[in-house]
PDB file of N, CA and C in Angstrom:
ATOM      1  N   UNK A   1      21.430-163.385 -80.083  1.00  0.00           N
ATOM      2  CA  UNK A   1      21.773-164.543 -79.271  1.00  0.00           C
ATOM      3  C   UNK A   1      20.923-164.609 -78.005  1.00  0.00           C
ATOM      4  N   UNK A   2      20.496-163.514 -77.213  1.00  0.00           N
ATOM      5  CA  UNK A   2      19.746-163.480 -76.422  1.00  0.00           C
ATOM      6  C   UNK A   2      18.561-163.888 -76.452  1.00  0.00           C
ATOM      7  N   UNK A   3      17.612-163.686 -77.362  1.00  0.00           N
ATOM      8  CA  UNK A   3      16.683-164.088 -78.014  1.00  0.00           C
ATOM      9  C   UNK A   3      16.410-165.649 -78.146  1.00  0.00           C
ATOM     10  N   UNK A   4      17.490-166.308 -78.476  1.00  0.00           N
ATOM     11  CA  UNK A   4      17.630-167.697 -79.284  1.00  0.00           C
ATOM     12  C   UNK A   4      17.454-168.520 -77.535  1.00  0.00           C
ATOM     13  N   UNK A   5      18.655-167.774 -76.967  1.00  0.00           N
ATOM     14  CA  UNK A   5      18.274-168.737 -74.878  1.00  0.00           C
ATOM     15  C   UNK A   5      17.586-168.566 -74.613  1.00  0.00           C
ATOM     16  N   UNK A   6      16.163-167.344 -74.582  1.00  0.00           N
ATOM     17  CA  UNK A   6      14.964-167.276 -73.690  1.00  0.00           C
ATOM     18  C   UNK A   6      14.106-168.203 -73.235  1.00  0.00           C
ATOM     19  N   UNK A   7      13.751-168.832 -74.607  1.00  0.00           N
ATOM     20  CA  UNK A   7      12.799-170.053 -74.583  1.00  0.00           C
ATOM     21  C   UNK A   7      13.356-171.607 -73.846  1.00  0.00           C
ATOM     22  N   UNK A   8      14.898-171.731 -74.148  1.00  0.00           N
ATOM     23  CA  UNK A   8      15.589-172.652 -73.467  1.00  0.00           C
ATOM     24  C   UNK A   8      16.132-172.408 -71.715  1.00  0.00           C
ATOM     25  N   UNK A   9      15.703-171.492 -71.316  1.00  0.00           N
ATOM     26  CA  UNK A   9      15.530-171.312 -70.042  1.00  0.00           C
ATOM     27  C   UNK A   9      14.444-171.446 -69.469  1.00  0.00           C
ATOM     28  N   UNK A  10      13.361-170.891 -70.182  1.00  0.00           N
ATOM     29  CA  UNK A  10      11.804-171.321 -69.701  1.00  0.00           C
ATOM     30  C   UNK A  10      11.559-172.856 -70.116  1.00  0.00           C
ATOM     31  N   UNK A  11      12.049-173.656 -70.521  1.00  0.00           N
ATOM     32  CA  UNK A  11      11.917-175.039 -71.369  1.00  0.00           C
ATOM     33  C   UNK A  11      12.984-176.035 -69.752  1.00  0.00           C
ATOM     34  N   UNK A  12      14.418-175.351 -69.338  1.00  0.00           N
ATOM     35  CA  UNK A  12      14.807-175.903 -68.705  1.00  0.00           C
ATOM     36  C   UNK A  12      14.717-175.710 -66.791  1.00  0.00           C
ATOM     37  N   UNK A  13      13.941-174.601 -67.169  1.00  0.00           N
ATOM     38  CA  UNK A  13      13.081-173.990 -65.338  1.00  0.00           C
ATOM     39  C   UNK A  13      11.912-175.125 -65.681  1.00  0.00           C
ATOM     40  N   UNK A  14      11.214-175.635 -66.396  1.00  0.00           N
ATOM     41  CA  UNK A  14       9.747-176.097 -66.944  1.00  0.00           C
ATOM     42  C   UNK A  14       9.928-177.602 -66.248  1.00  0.00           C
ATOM     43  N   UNK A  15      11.309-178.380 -66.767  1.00  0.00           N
ATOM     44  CA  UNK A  15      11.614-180.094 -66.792  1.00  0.00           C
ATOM     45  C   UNK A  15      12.131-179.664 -65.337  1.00  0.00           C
ATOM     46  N   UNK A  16      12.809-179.093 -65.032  1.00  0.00           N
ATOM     47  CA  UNK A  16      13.411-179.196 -63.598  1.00  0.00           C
ATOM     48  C   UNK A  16      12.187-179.154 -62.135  1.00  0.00           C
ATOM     49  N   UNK A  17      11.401-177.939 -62.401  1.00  0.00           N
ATOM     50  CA  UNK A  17      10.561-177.807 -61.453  1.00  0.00           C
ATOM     51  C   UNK A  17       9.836-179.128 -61.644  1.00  0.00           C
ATOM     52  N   UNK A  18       9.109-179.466 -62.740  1.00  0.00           N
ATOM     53  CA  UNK A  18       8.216-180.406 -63.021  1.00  0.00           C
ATOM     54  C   UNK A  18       8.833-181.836 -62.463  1.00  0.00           C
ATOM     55  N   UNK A  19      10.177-182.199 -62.893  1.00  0.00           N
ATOM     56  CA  UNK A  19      10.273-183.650 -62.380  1.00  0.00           C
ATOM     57  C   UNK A  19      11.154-183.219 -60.817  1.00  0.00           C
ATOM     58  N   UNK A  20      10.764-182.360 -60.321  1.00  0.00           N
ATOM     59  CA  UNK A  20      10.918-182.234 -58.623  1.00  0.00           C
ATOM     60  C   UNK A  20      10.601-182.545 -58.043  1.00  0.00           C
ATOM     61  N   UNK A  21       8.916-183.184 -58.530  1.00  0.00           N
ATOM     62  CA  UNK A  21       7.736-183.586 -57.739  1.00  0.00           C
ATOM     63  C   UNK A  21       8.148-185.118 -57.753  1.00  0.00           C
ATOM     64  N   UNK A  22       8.830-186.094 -58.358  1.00  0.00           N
ATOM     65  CA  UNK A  22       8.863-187.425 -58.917  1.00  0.00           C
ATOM     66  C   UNK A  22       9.634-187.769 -57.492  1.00  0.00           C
ATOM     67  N   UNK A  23      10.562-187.469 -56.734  1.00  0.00           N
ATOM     68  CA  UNK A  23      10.546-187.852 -55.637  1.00  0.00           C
ATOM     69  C   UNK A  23       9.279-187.887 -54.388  1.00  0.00           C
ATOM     70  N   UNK A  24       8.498-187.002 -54.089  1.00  0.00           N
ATOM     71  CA  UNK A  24       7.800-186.982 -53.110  1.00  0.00           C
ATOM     72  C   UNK A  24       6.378-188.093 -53.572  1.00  0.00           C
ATOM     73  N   UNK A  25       6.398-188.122 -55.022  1.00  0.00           N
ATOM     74  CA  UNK A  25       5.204-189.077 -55.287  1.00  0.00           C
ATOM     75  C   UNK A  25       5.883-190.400 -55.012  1.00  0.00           C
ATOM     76  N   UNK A  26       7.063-190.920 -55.173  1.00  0.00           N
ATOM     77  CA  UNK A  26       7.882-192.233 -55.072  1.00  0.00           C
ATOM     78  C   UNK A  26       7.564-192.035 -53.517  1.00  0.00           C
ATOM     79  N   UNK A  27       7.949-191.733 -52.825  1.00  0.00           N
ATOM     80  CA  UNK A  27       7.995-191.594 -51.403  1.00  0.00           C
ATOM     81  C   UNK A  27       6.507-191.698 -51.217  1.00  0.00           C
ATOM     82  N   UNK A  28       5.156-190.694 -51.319  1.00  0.00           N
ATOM     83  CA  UNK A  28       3.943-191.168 -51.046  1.00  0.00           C
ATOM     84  C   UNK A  28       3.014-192.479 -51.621  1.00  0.00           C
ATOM     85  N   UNK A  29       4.120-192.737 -52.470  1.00  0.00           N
ATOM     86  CA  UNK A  29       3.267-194.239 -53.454  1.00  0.00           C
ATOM     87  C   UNK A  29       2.981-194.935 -51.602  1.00  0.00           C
ATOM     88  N   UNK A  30       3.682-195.600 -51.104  1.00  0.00           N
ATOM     89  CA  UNK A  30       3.572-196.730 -50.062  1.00  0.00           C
ATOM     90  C   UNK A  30       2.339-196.086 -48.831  1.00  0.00           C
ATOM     91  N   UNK A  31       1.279-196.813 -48.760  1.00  0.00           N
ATOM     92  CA  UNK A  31       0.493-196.532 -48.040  1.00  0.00           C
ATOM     93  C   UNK A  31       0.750-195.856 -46.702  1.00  0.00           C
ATOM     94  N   UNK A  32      -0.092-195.187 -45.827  1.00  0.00           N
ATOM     95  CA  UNK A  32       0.780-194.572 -44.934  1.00  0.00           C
ATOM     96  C   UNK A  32       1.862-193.684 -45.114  1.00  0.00           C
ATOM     97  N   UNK A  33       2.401-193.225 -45.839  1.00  0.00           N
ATOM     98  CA  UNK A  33       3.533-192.602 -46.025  1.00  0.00           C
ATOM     99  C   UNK A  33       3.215-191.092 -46.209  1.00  0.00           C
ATOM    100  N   UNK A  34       2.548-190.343 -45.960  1.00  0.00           N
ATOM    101  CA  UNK A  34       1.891-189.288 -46.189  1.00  0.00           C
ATOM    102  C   UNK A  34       1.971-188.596 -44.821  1.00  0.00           C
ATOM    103  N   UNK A  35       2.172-189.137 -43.846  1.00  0.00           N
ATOM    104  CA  UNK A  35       1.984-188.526 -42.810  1.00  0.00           C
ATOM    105  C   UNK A  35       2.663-186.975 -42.033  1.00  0.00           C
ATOM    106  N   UNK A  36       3.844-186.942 -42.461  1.00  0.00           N
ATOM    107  CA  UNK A  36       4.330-185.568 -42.659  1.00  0.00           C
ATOM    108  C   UNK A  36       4.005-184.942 -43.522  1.00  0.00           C
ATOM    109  N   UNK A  37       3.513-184.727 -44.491  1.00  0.00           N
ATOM    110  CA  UNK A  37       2.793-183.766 -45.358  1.00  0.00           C
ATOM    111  C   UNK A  37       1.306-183.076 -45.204  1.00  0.00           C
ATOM    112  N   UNK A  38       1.574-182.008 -45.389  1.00  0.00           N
ATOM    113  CA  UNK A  38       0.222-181.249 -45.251  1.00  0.00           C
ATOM    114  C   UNK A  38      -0.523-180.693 -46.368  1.00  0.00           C
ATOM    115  N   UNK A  39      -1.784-181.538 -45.745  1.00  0.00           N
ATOM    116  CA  UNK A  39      -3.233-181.764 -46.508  1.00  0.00           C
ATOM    117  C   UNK A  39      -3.273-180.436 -47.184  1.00  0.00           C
ATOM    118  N   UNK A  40      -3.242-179.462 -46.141  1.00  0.00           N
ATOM    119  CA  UNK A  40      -3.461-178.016 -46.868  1.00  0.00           C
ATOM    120  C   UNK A  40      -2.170-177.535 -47.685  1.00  0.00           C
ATOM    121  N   UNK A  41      -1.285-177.739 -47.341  1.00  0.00           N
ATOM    122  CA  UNK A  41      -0.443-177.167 -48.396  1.00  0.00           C
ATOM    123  C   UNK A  41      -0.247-178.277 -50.135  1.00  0.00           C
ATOM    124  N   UNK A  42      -0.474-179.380 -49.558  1.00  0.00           N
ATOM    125  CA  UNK A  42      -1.180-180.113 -50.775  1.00  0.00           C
ATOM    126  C   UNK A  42      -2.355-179.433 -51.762  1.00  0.00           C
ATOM    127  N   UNK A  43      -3.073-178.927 -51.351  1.00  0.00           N
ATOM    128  CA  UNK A  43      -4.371-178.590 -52.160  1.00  0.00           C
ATOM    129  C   UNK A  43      -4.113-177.006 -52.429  1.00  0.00           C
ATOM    130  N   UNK A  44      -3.476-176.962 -52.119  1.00  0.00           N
ATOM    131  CA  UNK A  44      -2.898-174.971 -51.948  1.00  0.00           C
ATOM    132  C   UNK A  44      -2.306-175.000 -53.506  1.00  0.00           C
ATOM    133  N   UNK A  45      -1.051-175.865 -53.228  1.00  0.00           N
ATOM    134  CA  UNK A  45      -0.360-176.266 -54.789  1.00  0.00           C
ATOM    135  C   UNK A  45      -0.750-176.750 -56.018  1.00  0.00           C
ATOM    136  N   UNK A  46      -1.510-177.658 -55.813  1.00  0.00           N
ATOM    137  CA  UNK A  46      -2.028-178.293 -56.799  1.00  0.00           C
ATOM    138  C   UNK A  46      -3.266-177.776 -57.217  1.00  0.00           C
ATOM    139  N   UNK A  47      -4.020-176.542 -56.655  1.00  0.00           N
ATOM    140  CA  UNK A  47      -4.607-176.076 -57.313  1.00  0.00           C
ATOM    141  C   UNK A  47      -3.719-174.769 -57.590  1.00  0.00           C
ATOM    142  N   UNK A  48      -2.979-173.946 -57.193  1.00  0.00           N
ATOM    143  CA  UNK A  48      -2.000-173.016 -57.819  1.00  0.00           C
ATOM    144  C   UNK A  48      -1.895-173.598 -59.251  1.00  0.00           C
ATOM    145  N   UNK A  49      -0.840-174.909 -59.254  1.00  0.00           N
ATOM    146  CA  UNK A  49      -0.322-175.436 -60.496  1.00  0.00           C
ATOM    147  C   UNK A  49      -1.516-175.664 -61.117  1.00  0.00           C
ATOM    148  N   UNK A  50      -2.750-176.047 -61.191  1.00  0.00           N
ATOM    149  CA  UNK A  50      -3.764-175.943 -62.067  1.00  0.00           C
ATOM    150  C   UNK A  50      -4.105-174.704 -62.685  1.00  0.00           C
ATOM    151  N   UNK A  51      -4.076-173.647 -61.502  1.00  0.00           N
ATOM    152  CA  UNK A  51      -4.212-172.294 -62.232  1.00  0.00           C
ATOM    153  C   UNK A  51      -3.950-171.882 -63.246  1.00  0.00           C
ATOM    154  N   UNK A  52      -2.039-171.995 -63.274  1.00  0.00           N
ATOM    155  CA  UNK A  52      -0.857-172.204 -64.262  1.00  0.00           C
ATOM    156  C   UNK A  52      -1.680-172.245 -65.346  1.00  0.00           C
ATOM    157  N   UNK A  53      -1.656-173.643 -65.412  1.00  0.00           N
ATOM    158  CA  UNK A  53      -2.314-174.591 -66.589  1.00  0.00           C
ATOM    159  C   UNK A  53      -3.048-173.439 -67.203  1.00  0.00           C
ATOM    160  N   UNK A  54      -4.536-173.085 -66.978  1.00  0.00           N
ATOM    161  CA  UNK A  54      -5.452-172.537 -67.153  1.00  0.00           C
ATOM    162  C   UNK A  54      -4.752-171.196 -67.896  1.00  0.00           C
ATOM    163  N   UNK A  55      -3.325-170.328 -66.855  1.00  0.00           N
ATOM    164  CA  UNK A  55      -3.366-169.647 -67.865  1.00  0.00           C
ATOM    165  C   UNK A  55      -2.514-170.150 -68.642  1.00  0.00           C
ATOM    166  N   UNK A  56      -1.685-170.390 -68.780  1.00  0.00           N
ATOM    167  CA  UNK A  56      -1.078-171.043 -69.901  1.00  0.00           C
ATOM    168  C   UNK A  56      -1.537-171.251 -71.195  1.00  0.00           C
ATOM    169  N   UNK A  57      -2.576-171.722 -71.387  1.00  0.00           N
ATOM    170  CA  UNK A  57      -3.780-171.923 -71.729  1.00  0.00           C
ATOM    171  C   UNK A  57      -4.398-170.482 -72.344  1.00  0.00           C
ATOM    172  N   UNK A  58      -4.497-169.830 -71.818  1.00  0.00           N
ATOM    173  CA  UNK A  58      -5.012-168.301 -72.095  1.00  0.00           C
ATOM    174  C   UNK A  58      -4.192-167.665 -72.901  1.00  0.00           C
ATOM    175  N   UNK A  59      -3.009-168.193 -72.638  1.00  0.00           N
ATOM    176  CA  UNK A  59      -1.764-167.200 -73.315  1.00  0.00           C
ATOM    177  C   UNK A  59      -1.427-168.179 -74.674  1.00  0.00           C
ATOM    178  N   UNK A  60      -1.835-169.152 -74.574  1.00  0.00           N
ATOM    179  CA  UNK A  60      -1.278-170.111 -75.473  1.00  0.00           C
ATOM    180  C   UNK A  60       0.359-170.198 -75.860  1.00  0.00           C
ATOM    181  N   UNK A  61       0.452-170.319 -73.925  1.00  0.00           N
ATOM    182  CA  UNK A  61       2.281-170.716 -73.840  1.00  0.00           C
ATOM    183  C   UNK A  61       2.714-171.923 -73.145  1.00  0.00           C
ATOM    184  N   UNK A  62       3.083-172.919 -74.471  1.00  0.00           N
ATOM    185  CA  UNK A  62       2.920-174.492 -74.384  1.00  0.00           C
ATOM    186  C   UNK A  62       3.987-174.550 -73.050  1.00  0.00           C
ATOM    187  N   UNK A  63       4.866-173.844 -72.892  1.00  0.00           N
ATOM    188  CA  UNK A  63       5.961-174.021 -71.803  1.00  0.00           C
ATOM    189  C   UNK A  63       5.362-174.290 -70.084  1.00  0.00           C
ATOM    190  N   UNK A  64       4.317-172.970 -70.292  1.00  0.00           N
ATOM    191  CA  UNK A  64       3.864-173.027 -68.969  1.00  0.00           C
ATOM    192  C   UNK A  64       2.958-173.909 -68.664  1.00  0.00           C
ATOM    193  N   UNK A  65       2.972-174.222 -69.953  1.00  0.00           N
ATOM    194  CA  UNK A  65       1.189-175.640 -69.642  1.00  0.00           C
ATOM    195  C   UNK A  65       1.936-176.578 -69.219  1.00  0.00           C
ATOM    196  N   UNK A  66       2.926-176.925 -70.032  1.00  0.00           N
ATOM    197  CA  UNK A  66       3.565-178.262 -69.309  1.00  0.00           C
ATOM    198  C   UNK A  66       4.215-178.246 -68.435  1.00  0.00           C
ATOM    199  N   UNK A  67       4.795-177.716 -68.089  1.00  0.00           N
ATOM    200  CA  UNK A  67       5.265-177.226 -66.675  1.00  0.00           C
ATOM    201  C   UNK A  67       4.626-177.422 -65.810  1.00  0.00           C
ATOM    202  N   UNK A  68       3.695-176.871 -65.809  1.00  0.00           N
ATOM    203  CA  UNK A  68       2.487-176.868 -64.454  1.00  0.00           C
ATOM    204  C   UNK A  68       1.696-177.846 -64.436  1.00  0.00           C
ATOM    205  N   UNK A  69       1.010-178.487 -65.844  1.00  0.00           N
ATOM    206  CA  UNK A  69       0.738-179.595 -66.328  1.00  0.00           C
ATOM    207  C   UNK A  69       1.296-180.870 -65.663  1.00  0.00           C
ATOM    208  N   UNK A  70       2.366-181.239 -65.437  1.00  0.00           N
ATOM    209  CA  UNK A  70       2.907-181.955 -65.201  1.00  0.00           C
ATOM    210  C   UNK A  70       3.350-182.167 -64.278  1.00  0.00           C
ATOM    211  N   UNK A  71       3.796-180.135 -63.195  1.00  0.00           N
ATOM    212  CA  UNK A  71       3.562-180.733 -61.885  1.00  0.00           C
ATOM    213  C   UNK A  71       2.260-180.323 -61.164  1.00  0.00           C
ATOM    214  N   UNK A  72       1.154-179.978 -61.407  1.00  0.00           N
ATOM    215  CA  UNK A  72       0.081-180.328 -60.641  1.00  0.00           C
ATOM    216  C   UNK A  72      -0.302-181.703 -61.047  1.00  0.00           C
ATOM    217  N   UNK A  73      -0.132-182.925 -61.818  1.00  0.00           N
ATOM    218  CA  UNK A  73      -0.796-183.857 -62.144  1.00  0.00           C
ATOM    219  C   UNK A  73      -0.095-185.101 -60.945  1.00  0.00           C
ATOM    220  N   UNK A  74       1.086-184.077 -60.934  1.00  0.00           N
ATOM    221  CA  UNK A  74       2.267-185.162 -59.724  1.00  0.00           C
ATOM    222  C   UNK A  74       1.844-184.749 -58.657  1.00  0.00           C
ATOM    223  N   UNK A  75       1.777-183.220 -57.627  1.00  0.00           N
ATOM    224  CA  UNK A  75       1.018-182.998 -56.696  1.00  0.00           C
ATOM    225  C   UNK A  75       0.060-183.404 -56.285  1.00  0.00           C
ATOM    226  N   UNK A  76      -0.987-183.680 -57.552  1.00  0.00           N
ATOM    227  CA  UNK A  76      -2.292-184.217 -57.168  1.00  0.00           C
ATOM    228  C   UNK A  76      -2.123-185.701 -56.975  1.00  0.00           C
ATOM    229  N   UNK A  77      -1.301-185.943 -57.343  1.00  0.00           N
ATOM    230  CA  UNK A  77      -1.357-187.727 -56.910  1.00  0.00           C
ATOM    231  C   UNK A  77      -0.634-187.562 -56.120  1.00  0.00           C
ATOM    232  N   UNK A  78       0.247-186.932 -55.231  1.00  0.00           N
ATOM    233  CA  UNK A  78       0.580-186.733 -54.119  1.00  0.00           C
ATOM    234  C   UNK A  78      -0.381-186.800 -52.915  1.00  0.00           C
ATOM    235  N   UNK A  79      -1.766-185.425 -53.351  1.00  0.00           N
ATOM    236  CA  UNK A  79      -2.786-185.079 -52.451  1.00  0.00           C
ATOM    237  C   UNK A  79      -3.884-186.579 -52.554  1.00  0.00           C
ATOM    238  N   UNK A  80      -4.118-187.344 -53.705  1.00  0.00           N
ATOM    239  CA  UNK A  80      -4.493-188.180 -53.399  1.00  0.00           C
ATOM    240  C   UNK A  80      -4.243-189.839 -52.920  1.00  0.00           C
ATOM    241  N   UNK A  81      -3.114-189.305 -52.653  1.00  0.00           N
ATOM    242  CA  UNK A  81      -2.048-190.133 -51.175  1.00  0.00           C
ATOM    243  C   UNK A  81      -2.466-189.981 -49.986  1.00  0.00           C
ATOM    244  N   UNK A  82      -2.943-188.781 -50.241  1.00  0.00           N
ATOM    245  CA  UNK A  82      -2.805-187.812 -48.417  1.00  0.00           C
ATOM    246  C   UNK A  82      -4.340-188.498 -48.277  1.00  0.00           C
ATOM    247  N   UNK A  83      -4.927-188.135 -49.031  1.00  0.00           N
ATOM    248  CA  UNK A  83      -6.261-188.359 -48.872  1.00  0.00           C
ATOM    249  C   UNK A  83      -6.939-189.723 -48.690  1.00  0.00           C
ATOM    250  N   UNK A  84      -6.093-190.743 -49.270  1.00  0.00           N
ATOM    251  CA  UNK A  84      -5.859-192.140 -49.133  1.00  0.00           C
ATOM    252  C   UNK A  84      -5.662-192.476 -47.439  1.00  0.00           C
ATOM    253  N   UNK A  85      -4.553-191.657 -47.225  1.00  0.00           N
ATOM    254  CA  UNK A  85      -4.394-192.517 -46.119  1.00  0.00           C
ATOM    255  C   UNK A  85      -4.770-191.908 -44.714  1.00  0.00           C
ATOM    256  N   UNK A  86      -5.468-190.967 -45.089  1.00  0.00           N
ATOM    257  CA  UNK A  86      -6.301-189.866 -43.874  1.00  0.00           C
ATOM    258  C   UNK A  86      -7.586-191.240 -43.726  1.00  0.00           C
ATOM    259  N   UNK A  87      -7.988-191.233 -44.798  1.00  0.00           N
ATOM    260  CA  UNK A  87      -9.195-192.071 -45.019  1.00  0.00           C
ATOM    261  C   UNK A  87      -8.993-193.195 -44.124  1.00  0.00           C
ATOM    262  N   UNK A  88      -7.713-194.025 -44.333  1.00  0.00           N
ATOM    263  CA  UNK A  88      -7.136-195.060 -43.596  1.00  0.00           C
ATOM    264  C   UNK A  88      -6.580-194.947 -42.529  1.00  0.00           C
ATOM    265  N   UNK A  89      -6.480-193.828 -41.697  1.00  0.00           N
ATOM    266  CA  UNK A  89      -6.513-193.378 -40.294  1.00  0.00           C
ATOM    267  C   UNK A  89      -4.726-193.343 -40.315  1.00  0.00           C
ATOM    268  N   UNK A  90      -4.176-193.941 -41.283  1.00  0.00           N
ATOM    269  CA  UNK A  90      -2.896-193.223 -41.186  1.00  0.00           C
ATOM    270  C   UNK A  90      -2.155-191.979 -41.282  1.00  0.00           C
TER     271      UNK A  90
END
């Protein structure tokens, strides 16, 4: 029985972390809105969560790909919020 939950804990740590990010991208969609967030801890993460990916990837463990997959792809459109509106002096 132990065996059978492992994968459904790494499957439900995977959707939770991942759609965590779906608030802060709703919130950075509106121009300007970036302004409390930091540039560097933006690019810190989203290349961490790329890392992920990569190994994930290495290990050929679909859990961690999407996981990380999914939230560096949200981070990064986070960071290219930030970067949007640095550009735009906001």
């Amino acid at each position: 029985m132990t065996r059978s939950i492992i994968p459904w804990i790494g499957i439900s740590a995977a959707v939770l972390t991942s759609l965590s990010y779906i608030p802060q991208v709703r919130k950075a969609w509106p121009r300007g809105s970036t302004r409390d967030l930091s540039l560097h801890m933006l690019i810190v993460l989203t290349s961490g969560l790329s890392l992920w990916v990569g190994y994930g990837l290495l290990k050929a463990d679909w859990v961690i790909v999407a996981a990380n997959g999914v939230g560096a792809a949200l981070s990064g459109c986070v960071l290219i919020f930030k970067i949007r509106d640095m550009r735009a002096g906001k």
